[in-house]
N, C-alpha and C. Protein backbone atom coordinates (compact mmCIF):
# COMPACT_ATOMS: atom_id res chain seq x y z
N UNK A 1 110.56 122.54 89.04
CA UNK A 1 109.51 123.40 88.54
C UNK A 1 109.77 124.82 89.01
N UNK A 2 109.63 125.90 87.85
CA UNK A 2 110.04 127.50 88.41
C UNK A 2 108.81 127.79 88.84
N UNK A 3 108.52 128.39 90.30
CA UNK A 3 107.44 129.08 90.30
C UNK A 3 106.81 130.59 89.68
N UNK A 4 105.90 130.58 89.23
CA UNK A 4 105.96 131.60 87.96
C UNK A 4 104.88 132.66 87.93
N UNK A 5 105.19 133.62 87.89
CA UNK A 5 104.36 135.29 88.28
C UNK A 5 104.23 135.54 86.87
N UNK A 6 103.79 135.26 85.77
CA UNK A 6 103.79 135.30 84.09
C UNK A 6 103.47 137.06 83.94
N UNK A 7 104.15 137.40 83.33
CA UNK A 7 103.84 138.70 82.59
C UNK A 7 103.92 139.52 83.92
N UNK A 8 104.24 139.57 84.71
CA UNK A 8 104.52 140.49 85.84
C UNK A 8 105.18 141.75 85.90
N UNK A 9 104.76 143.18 86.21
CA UNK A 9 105.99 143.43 86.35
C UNK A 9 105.98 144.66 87.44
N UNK A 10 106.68 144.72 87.72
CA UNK A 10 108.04 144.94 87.54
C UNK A 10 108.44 143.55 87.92
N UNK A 11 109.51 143.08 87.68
CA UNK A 11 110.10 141.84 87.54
C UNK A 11 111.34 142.13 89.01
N UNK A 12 111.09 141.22 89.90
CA UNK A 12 111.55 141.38 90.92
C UNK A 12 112.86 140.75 91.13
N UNK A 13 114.49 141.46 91.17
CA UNK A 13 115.64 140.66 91.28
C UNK A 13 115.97 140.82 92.65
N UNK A 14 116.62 139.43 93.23
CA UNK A 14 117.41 139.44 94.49
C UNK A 14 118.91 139.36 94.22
N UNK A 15 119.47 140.40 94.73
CA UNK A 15 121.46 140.83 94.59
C UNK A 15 121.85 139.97 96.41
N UNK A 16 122.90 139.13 96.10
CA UNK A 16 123.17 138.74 97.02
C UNK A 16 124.32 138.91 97.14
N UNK A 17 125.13 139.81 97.67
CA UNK A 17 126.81 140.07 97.70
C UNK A 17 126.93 140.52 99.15
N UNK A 18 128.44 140.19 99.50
CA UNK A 18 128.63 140.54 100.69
C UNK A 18 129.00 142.25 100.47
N UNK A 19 130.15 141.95 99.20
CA UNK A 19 130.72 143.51 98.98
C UNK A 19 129.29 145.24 98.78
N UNK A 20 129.03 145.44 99.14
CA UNK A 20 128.08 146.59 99.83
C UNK A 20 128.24 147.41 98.01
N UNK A 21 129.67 148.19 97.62
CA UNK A 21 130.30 148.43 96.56
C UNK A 21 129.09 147.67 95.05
N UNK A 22 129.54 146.36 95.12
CA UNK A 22 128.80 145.45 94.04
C UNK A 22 127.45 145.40 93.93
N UNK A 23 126.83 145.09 95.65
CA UNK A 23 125.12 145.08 95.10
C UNK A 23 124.61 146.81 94.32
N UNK A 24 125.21 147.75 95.18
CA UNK A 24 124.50 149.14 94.82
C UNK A 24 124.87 148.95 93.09
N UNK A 25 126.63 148.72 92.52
CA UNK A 25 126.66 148.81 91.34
C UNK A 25 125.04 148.55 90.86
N UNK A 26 124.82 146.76 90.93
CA UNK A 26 123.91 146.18 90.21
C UNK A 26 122.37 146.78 90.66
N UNK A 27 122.35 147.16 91.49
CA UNK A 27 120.89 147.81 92.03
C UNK A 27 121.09 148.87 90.81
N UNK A 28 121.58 149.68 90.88
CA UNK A 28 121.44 151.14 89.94
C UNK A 28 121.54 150.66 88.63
N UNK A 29 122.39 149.82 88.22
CA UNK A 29 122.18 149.29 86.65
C UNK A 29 120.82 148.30 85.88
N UNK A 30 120.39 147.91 87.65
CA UNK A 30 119.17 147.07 86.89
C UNK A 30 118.06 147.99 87.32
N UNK A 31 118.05 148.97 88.32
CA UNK A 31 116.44 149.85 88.66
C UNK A 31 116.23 150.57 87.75
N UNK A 32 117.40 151.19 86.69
CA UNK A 32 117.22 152.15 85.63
C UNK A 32 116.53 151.51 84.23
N UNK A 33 116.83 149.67 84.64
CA UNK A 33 115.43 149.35 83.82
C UNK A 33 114.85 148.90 83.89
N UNK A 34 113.86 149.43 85.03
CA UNK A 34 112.51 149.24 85.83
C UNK A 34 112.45 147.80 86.73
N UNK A 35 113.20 147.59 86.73
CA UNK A 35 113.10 146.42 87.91
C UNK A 35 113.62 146.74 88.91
N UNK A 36 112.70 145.67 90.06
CA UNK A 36 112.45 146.10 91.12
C UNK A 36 113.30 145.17 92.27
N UNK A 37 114.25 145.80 93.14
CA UNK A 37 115.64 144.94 93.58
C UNK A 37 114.92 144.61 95.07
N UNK A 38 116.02 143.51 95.43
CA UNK A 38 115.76 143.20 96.89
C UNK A 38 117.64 143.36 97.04
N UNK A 39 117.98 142.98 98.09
CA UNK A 39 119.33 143.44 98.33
C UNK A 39 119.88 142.16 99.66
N UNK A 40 120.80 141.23 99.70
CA UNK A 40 120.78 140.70 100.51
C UNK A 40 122.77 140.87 100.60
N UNK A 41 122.63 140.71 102.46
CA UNK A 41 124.39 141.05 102.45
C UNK A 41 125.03 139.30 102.69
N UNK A 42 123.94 138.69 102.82
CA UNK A 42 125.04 137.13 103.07
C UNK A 42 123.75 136.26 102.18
N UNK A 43 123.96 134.99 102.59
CA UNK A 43 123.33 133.90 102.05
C UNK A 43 121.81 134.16 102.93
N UNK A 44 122.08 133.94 104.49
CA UNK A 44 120.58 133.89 105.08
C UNK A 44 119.61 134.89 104.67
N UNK A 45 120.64 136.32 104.48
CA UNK A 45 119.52 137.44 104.28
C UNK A 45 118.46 137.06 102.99
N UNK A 46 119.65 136.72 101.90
CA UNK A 46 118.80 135.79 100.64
C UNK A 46 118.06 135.47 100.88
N UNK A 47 118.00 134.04 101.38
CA UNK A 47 117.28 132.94 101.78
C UNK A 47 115.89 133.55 102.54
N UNK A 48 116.02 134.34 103.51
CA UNK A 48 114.79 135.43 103.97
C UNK A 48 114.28 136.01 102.80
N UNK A 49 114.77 136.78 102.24
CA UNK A 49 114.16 137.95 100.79
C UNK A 49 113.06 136.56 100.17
N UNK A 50 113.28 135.52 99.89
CA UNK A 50 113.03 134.51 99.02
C UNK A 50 111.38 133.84 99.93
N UNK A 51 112.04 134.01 101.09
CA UNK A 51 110.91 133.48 101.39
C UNK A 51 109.56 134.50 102.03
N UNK A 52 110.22 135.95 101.77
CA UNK A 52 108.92 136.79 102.21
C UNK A 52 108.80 137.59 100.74
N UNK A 53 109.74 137.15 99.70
CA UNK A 53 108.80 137.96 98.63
C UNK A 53 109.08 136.90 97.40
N UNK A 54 108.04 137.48 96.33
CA UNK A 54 107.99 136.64 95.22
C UNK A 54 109.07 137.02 94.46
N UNK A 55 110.73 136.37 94.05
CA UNK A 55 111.51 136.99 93.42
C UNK A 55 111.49 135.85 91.97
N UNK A 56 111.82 137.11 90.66
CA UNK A 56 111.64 136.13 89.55
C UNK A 56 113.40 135.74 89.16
N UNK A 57 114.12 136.27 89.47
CA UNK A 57 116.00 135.59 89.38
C UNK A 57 116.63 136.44 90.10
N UNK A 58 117.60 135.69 90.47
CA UNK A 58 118.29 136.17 91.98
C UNK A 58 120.15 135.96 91.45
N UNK A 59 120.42 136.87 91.43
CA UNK A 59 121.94 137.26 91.42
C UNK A 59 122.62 137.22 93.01
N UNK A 60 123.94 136.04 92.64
CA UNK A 60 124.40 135.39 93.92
C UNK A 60 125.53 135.20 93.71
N UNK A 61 126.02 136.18 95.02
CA UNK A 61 127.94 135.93 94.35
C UNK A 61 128.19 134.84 95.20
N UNK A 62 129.42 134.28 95.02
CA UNK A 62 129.73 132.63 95.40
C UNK A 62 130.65 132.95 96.71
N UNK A 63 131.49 134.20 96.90
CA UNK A 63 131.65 133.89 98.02
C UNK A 63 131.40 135.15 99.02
N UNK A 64 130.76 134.43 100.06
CA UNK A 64 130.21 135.40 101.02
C UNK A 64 130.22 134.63 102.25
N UNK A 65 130.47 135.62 103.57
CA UNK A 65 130.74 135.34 105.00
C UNK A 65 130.28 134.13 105.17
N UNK A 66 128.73 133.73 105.25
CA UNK A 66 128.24 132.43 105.81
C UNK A 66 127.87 131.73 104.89
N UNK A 67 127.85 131.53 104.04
CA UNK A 67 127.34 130.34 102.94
C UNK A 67 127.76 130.59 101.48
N UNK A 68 128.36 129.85 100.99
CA UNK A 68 128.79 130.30 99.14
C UNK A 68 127.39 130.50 98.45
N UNK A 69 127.33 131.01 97.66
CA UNK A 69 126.38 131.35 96.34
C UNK A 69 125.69 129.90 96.06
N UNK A 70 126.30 129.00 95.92
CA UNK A 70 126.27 127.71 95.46
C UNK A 70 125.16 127.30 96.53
N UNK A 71 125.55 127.05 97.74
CA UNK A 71 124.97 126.70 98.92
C UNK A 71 124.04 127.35 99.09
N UNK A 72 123.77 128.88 98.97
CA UNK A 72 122.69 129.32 99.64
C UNK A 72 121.53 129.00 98.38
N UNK A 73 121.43 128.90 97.07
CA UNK A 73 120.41 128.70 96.16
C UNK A 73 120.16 126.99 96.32
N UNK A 74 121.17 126.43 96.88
CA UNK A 74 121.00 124.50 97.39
C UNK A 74 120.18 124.69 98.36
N UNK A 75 120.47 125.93 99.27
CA UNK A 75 119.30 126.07 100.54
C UNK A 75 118.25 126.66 100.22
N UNK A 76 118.02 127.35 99.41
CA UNK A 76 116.64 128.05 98.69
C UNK A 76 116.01 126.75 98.33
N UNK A 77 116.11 126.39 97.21
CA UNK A 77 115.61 124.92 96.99
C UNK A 77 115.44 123.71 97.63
N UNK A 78 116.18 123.84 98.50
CA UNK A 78 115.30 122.61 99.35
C UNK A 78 114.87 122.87 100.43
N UNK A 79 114.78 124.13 101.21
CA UNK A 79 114.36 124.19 102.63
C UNK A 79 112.89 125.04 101.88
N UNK A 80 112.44 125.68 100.84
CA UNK A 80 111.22 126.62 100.57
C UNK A 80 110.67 126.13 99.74
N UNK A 81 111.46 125.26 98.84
CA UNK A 81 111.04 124.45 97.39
C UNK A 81 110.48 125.27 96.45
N UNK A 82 111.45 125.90 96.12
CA UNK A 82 111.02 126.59 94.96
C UNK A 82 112.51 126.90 94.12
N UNK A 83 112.42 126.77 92.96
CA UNK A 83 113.40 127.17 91.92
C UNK A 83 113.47 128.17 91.40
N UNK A 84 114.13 129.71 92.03
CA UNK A 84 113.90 130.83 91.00
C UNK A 84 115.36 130.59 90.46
N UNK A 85 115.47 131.02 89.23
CA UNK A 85 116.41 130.72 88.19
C UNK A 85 117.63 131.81 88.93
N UNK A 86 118.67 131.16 88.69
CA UNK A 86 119.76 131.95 89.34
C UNK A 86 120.67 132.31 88.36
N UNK A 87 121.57 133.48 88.73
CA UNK A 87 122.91 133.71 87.90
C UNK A 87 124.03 133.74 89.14
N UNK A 88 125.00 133.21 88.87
CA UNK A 88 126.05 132.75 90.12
C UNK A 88 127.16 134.11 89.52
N UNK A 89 127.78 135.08 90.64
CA UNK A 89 128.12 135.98 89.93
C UNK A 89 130.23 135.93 90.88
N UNK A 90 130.73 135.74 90.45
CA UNK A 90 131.98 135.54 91.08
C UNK A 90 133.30 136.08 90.31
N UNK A 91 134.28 136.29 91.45
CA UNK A 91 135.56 136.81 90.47
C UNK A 91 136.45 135.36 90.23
N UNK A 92 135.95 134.80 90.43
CA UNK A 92 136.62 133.16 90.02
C UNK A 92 136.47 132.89 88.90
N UNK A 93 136.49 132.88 88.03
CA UNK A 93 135.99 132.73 86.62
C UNK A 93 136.92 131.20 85.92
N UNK A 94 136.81 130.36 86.84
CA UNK A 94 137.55 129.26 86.59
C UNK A 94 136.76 128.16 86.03
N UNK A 95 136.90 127.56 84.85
CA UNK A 95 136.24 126.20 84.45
C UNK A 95 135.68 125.33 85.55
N UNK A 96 136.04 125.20 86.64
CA UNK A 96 135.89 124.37 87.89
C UNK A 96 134.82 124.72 88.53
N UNK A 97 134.66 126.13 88.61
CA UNK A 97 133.54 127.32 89.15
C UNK A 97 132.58 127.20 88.21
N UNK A 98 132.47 127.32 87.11
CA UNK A 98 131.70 127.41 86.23
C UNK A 98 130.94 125.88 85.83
N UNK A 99 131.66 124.84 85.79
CA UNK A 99 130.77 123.99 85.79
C UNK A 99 130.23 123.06 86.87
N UNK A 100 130.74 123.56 88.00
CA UNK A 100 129.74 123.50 89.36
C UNK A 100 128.11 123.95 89.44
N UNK A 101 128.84 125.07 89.08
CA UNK A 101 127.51 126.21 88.71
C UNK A 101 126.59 125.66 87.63
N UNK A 102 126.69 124.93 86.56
CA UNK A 102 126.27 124.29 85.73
C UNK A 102 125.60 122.74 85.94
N UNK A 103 126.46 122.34 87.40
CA UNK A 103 126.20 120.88 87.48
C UNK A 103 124.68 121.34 88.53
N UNK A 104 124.50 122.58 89.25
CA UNK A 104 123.93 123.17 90.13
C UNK A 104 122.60 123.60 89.72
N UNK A 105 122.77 123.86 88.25
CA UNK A 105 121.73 124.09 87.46
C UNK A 105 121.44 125.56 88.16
N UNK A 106 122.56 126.64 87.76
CA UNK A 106 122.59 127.71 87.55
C UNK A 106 122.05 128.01 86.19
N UNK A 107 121.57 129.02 86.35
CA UNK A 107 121.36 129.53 84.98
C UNK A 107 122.07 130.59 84.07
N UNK A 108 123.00 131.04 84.89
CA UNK A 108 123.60 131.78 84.15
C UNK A 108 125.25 132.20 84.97
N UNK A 109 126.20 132.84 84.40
CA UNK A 109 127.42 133.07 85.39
C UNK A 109 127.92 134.40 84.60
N UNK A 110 128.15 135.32 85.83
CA UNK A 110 128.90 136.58 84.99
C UNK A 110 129.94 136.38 85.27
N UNK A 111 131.11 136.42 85.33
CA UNK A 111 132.65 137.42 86.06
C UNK A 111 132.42 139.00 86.49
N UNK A 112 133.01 138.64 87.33
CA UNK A 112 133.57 140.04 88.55
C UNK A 112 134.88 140.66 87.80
N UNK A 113 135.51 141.71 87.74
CA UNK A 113 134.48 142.99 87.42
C UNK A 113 133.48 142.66 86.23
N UNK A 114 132.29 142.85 86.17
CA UNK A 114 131.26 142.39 84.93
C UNK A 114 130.92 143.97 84.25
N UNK A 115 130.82 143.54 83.16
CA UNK A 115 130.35 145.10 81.98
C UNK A 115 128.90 145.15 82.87
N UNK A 116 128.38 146.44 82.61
CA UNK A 116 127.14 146.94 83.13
C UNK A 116 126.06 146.24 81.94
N UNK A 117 126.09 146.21 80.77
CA UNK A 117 125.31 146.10 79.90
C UNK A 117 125.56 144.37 79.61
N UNK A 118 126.49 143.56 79.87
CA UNK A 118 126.55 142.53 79.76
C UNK A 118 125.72 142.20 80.83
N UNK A 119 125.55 142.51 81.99
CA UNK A 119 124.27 141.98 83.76
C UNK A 119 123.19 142.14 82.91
N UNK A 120 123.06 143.44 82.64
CA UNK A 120 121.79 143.75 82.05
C UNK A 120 121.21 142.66 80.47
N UNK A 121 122.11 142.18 79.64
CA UNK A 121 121.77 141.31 78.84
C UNK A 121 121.61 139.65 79.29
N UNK A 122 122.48 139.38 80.18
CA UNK A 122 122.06 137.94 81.06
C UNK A 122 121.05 137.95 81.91
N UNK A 123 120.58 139.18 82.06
CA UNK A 123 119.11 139.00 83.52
C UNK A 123 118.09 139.20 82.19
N UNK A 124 118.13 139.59 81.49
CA UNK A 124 117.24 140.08 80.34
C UNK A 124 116.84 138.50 79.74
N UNK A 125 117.94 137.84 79.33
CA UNK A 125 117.83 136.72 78.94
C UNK A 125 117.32 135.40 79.64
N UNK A 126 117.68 135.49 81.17
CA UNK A 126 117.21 134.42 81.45
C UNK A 126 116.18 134.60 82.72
N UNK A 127 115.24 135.76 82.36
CA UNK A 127 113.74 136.36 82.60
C UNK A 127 113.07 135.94 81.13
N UNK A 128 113.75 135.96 80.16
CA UNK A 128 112.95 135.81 78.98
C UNK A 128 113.18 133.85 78.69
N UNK A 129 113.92 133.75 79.02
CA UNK A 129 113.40 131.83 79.19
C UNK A 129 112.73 131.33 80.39
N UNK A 130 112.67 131.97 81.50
CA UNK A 130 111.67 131.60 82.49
C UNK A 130 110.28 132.13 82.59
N UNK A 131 110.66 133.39 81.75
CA UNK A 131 108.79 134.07 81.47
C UNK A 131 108.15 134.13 80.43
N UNK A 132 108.88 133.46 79.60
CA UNK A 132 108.79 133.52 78.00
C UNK A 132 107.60 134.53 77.59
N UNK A 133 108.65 135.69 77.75
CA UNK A 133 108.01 137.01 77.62
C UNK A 133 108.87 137.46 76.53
N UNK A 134 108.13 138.54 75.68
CA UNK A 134 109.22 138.99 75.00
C UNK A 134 109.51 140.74 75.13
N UNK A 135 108.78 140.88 76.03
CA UNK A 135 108.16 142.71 76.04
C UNK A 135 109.28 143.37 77.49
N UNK A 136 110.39 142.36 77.34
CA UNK A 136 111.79 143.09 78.08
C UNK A 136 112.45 144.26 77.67
């Protein structure tokens, strides 16, 4: 079950990258349309953001210092119990990676380097199947 803030907004994303470089990219490409970022540099910081604020999808690269992408949204979900819809964001772009991420019940996967307007059309999209909103 997603826990669900309906019609909310600003619509709150968590960036979870170790690379410092990548979260700012995605901070500046998603604040310019009006959403509102949290910023985490490993898995725990995540896992904190998640549990002191209400986030509606959380962008999580797979590999980082203490816990993969994979792992830390396995630890979101079962240590806080809650499902915010994820996009797993990695330069692995391997069938193997991808349907992990799928067996994980990710919701979405970019590749590293990712187009700016392609982030922006996958967070767009899968805010609009978890909020079934259409006023994105």
């Amino acid at each position: 079950m997603v826990a669900r803030e309906l019609f909310v907004r600003p619509y709150r994303v968590l960036v979870s990258d170790d690379d410092a470089g990548c979260r700012e990219t995605v901070r500046e490409a998603l604040a310019v349309q009006g959403y509102e970022l949290c910023l985490a540099s490993c898995g725990r910081e995540a896992i904190e953001a998640v549990r002191s604020h209400f986030i509606h999808v959380m962008i999580v690269d797979m590999n980082m210092p203490d816990m993969s992408g994979l792992d830390t949204v396995s630890m979101i979900r079962r240590e806080i119990s809650v499902r915010v819809p994820s996009i797993l964001m990695s330069a692995d772009a391997s069938r193997e990676l991808m349907s992990e991420a799928l067996a994980a019940h990710f919701d979405s996967f970019i590749a590293k380097p990712f187009d700016i307007s392609a982030l922006r059309h996958i967070v767009e999209e899968v805010l609009r199947r978890h909020y079934e909103t259409d006023d994105l």
